[in-house]
C-alpha atoms as a PDB file:
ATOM      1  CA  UNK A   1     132.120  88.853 134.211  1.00  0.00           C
ATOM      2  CA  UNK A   2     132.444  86.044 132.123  1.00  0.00           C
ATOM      3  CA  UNK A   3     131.806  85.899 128.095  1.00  0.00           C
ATOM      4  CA  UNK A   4     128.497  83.914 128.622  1.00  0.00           C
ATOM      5  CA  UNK A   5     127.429  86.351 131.545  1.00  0.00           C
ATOM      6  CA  UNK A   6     128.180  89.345 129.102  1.00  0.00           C
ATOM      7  CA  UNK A   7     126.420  88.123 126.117  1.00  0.00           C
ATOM      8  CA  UNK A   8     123.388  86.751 128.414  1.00  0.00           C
ATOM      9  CA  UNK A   9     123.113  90.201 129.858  1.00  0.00           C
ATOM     10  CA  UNK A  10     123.327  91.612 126.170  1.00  0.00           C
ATOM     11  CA  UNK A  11     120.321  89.592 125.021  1.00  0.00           C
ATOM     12  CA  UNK A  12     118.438  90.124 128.331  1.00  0.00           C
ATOM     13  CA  UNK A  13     118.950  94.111 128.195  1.00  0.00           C
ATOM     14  CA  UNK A  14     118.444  93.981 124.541  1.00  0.00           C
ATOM     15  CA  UNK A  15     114.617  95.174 123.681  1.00  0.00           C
ATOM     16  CA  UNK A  16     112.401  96.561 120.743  1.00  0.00           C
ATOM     17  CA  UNK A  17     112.676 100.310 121.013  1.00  0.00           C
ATOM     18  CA  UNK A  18     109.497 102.267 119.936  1.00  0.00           C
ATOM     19  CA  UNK A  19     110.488 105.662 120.639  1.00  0.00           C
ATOM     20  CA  UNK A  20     113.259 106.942 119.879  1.00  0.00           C
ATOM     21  CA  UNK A  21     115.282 110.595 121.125  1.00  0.00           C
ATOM     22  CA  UNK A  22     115.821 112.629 117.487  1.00  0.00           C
ATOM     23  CA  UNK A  23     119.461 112.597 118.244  1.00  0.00           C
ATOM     24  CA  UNK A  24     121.989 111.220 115.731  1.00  0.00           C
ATOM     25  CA  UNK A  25     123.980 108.674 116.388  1.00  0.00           C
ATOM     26  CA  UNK A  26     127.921 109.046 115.154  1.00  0.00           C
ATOM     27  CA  UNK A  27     128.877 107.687 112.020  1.00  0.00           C
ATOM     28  CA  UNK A  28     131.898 106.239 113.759  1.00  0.00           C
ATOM     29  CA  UNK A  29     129.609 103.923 116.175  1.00  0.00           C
ATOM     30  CA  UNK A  30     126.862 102.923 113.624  1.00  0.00           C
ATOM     31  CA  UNK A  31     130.652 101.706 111.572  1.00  0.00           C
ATOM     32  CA  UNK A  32     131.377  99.798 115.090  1.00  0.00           C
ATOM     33  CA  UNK A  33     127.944  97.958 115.183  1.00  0.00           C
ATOM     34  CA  UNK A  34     128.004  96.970 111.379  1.00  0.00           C
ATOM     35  CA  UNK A  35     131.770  95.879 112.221  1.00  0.00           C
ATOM     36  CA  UNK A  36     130.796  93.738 114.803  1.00  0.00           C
ATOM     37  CA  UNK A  37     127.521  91.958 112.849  1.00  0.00           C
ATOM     38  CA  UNK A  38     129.418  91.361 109.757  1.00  0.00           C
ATOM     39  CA  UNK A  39     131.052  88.508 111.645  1.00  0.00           C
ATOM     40  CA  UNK A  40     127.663  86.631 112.273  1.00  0.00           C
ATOM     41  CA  UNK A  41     128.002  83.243 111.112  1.00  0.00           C
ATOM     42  CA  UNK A  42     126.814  82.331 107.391  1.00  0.00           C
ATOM     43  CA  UNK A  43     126.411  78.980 105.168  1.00  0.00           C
ATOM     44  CA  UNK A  44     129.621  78.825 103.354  1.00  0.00           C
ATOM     45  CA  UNK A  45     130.600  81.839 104.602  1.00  0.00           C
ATOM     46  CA  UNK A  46     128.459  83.562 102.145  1.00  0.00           C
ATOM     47  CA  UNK A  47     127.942  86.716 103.795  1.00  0.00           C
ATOM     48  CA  UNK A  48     124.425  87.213 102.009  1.00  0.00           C
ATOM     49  CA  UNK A  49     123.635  90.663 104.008  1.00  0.00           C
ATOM     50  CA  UNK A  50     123.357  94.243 102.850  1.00  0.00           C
ATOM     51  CA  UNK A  51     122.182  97.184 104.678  1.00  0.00           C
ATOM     52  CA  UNK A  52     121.652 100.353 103.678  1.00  0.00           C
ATOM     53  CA  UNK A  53     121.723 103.103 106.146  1.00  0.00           C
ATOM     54  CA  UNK A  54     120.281 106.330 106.484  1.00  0.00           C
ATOM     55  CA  UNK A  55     121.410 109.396 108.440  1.00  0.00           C
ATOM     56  CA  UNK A  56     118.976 111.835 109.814  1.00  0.00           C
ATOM     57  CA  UNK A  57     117.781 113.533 106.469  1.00  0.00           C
ATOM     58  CA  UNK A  58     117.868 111.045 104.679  1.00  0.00           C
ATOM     59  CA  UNK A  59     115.269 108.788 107.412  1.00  0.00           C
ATOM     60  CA  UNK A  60     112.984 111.857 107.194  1.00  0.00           C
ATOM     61  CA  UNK A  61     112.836 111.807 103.022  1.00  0.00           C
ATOM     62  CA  UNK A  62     112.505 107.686 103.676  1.00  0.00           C
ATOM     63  CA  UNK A  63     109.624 108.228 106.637  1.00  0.00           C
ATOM     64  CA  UNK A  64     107.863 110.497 104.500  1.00  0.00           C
ATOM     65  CA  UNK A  65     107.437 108.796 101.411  1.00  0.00           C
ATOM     66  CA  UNK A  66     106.986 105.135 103.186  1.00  0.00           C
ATOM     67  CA  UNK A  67     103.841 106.625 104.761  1.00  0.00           C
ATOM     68  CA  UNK A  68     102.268 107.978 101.561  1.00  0.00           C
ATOM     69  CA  UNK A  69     103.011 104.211 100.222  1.00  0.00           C
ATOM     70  CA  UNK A  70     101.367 103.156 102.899  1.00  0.00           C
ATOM     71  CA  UNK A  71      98.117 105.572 101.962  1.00  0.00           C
ATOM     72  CA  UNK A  72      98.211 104.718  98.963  1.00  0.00           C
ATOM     73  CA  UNK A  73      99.972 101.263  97.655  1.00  0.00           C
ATOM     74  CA  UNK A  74      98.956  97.663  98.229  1.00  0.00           C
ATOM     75  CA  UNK A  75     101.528  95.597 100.360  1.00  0.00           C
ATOM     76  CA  UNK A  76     103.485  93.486  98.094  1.00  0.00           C
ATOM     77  CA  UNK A  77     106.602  91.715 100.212  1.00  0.00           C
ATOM     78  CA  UNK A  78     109.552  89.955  98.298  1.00  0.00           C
ATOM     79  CA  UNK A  79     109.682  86.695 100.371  1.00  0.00           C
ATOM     80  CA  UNK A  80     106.280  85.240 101.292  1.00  0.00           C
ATOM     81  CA  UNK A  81     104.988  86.121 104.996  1.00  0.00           C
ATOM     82  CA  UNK A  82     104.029  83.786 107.248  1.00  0.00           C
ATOM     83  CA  UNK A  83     100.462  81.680 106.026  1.00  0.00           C
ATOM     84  CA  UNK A  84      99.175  82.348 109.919  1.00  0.00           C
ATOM     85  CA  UNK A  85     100.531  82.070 113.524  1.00  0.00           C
ATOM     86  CA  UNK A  86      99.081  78.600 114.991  1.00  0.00           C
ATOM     87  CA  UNK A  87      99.012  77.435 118.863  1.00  0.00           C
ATOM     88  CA  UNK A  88     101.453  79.165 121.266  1.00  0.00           C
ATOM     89  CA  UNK A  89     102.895  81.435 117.971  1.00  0.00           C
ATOM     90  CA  UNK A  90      99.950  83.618 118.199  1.00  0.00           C
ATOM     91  CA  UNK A  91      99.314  83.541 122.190  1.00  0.00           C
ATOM     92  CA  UNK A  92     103.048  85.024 121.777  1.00  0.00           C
ATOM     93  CA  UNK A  93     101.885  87.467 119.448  1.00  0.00           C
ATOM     94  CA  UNK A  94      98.427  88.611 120.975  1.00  0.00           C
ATOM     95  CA  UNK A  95     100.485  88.965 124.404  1.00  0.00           C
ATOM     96  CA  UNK A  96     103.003  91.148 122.839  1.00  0.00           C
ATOM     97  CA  UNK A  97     100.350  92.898 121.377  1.00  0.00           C
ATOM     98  CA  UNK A  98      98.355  93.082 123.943  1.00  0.00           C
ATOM     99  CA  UNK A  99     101.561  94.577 126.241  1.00  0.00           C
ATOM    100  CA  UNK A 100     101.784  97.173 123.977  1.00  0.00           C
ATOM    101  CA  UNK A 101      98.779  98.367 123.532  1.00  0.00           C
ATOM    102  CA  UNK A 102      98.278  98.210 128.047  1.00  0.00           C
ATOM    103  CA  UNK A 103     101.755 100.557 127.791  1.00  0.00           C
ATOM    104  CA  UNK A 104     100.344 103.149 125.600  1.00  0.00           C
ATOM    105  CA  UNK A 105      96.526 103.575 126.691  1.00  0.00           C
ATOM    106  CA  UNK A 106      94.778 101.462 123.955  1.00  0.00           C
ATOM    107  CA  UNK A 107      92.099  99.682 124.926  1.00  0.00           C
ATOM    108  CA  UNK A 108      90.392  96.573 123.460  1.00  0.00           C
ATOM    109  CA  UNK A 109      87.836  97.508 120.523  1.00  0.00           C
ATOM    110  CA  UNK A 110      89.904 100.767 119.931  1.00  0.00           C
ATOM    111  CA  UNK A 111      90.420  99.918 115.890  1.00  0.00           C
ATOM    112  CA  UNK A 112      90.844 103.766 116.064  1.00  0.00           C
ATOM    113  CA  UNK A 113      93.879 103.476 118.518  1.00  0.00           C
ATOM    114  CA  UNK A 114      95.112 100.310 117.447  1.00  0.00           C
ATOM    115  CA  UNK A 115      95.487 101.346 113.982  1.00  0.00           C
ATOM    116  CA  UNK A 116      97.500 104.835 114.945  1.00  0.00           C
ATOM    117  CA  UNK A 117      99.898 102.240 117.089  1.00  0.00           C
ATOM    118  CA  UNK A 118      99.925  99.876 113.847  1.00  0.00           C
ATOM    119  CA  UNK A 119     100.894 103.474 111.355  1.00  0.00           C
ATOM    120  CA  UNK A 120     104.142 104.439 113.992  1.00  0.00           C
ATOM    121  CA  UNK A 121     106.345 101.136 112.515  1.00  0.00           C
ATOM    122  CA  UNK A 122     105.958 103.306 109.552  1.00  0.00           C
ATOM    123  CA  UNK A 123     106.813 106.404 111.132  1.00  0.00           C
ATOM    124  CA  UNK A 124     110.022 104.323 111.656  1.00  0.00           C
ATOM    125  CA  UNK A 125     109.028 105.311 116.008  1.00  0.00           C
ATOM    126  CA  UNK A 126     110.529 108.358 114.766  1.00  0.00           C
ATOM    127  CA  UNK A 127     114.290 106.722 114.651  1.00  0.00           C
ATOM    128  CA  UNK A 128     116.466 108.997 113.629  1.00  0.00           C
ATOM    129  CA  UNK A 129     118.383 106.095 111.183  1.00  0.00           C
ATOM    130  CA  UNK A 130     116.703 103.156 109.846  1.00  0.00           C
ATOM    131  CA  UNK A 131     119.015 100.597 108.152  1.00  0.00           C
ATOM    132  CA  UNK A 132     117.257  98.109 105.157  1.00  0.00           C
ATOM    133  CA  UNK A 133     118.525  94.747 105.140  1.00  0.00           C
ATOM    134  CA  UNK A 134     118.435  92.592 101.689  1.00  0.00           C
ATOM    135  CA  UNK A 135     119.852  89.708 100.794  1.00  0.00           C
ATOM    136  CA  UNK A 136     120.139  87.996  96.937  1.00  0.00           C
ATOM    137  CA  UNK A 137     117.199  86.732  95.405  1.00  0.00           C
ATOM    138  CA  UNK A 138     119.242  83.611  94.289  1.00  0.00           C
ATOM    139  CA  UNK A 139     120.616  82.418  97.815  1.00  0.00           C
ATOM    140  CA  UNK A 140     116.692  82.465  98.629  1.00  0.00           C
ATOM    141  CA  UNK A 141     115.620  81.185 102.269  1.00  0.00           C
ATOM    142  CA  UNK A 142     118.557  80.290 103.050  1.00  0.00           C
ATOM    143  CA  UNK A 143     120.009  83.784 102.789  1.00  0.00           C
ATOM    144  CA  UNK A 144     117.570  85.146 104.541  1.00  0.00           C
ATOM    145  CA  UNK A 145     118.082  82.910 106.998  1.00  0.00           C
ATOM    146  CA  UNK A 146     121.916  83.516 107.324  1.00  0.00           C
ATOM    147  CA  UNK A 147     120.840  87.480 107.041  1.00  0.00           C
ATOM    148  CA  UNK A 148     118.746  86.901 110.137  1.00  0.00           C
ATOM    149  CA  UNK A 149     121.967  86.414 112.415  1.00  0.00           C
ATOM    150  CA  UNK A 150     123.552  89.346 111.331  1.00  0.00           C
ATOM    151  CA  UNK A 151     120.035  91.296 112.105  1.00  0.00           C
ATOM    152  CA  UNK A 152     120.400  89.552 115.488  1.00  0.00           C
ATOM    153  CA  UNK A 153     124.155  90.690 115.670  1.00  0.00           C
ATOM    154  CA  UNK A 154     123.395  94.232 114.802  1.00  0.00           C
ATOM    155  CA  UNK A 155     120.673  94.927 117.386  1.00  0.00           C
ATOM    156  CA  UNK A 156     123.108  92.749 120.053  1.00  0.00           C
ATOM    157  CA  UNK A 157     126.430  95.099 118.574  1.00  0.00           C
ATOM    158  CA  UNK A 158     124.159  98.265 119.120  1.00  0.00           C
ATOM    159  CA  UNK A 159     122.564  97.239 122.387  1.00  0.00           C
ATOM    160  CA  UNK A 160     126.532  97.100 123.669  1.00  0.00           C
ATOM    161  CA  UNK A 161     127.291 100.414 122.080  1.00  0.00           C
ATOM    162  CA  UNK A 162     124.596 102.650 123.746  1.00  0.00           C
ATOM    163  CA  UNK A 163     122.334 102.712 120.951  1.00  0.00           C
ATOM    164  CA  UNK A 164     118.503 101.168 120.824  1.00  0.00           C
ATOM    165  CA  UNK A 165     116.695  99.675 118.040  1.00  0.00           C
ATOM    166  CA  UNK A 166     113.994  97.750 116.321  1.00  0.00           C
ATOM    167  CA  UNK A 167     113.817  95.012 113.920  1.00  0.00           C
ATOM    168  CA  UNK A 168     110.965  95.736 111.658  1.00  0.00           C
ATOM    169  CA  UNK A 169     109.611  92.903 108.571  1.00  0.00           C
ATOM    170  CA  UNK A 170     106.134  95.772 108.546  1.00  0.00           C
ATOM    171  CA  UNK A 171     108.747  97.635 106.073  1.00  0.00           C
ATOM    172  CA  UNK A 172     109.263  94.819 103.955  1.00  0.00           C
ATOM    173  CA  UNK A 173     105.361  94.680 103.440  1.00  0.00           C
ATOM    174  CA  UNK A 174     106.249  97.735 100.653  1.00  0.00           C
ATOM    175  CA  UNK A 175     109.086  96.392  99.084  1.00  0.00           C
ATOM    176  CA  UNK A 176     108.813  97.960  95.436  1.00  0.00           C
ATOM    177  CA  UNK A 177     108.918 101.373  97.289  1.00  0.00           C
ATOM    178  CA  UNK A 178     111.824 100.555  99.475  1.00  0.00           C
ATOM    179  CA  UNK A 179     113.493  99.489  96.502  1.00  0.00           C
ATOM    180  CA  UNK A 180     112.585 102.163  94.406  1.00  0.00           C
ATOM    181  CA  UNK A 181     113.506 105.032  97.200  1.00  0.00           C
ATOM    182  CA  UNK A 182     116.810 103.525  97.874  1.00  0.00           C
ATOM    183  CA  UNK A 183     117.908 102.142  94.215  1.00  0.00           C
ATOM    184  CA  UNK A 184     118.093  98.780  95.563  1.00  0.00           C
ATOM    185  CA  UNK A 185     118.673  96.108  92.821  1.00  0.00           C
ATOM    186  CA  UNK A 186     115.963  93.707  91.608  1.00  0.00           C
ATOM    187  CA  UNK A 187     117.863  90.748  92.287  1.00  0.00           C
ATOM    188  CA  UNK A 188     118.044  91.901  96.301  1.00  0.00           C
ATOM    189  CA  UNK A 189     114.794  90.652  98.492  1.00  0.00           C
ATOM    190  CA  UNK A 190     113.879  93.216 100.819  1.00  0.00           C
ATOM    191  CA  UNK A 191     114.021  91.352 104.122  1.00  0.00           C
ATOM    192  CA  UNK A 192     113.012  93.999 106.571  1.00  0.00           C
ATOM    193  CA  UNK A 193     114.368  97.529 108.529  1.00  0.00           C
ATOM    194  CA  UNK A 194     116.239  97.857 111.205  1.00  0.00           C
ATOM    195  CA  UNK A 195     115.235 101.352 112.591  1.00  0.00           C
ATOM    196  CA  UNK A 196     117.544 102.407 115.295  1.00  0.00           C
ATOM    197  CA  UNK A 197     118.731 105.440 117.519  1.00  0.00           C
ATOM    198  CA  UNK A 198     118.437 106.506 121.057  1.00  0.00           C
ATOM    199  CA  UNK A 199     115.431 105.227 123.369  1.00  0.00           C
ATOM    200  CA  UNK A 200     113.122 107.965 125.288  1.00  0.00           C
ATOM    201  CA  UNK A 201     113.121 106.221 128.552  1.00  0.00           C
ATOM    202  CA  UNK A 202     109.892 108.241 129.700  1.00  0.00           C
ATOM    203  CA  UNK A 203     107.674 107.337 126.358  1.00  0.00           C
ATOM    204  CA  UNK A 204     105.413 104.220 127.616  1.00  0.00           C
ATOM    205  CA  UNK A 205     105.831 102.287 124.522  1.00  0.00           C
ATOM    206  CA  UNK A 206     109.723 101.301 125.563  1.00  0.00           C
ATOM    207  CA  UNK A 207     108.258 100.399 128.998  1.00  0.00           C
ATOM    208  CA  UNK A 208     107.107  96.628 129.009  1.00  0.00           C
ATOM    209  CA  UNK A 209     109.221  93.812 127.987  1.00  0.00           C
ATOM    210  CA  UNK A 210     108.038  90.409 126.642  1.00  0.00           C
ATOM    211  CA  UNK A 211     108.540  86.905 128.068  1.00  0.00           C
ATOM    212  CA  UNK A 212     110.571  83.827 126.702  1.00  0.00           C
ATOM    213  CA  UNK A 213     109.188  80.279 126.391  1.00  0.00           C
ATOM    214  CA  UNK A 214     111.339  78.562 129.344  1.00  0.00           C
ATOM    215  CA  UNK A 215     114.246  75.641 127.909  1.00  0.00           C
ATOM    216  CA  UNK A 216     111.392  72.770 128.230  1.00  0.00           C
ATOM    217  CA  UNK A 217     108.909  74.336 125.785  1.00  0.00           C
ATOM    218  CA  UNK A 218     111.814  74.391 122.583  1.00  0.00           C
ATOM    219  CA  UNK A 219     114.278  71.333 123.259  1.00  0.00           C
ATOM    220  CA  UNK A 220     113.374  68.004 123.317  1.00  0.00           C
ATOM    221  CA  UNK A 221     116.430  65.707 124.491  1.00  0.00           C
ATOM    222  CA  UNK A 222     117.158  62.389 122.589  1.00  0.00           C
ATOM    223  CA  UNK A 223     119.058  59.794 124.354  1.00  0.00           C
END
């Protein structure tokens, strides 16, 4: 196999995990994955990521507290969300939606069910780590931009390893108490969580997989 067959089959096999085994994963690999992200490519080799990681307790005290936030705090994020998802953005986001909720029994006009489905990305899909990924307030879009490879590396360096996971901006929606649990410093934006373990093959959530806009609908040649 070729380098551009492995990495193709990496970001083909690569998915959004939500449901996860309780099992740990080794300190040793999660040090592997990180290893392998950190050399995701950055303006001026600026390196603007930081994650912190939590082992199995330490997910739990994060899990439980993020929910009560959830109960009872506003959503505040550090970098401004998108303003709304026009066109073919949200057809791509209904039909992932939509996918999901087929998978795990909800049906349309189920707010009830719907919102349960919404409440697990703060139940971290019961990961057994979660990683928080910031980058400086200073370096601004930009380093959030360069931090989005590396979140792109990690899930690819995990996916390799073994090891499932899930990109998640929801978490970022409570930034003040991410920041707060984890002593994070001011001058870091909370970009999102990376919440990560081993998949349960059998749970129906981790049993559809979303399409990809074919090579016509994003390049347009110039000659």
């Amino acid at each position: 196999m070729t380098q551009f067959e492995a990495l193709t089959d990496l970001l083909k096999t690569r998915y959004s995990c939500r449901a996860f085994r309780p099992d740990p994963v080794p300190q040793e690999t999660i040090e592997r994955i990180v290893s392998a992200a950190r050399h995701a490519p950055s303006w001026c080799n600026a390196q603007p990521w930081q994650v912190t990681v939590a082992m199995p307790g330490a997910t739990d005290r994060f899990r439980d507290g993020l929910q009560r936030a959830v109960r009872d705090d506003a959503p505040k994020l550090d970098l401004a969300g998108p303003d709304g998802y026009p066109g073919v953005y949200g057809e791509r986001r209904r039909a992932c939606g939509w996918q999901l909720y087929d998978a795990v029994g909800v049906q349309k006009g189920d707010r009830s069910g719907s919102g349960a489905q919404m409440m697990r990305n703060f139940a971290l899909f019961d990961a057994p780590h979660v990683a928080i990924v910031s980058s400086p307030r200073a370096l601004g879009g930009y380093g959030a931009m360069d931090t989005g490879g590396f979140v792109t590396a990690f899930t690819l360096a995990a996916t390799a390893l073994g090891v499932s996971s899930i990109a998640q901006a929801a978490i970022a929606s409570y930034a003040g108490f991410v920041r707060a649990h984890f002593d994070i410093p001011e001058e870091r934006l909370i970009l999102c969580a990376i919440s990560f373990g081993y998949a349960d093959p059998d749970h129906p959530a981790n049993s559809f997989r979303t399409d990809r806009a074919e090579i016509s609908d994003i390049v347009e040649w110039r000659r």
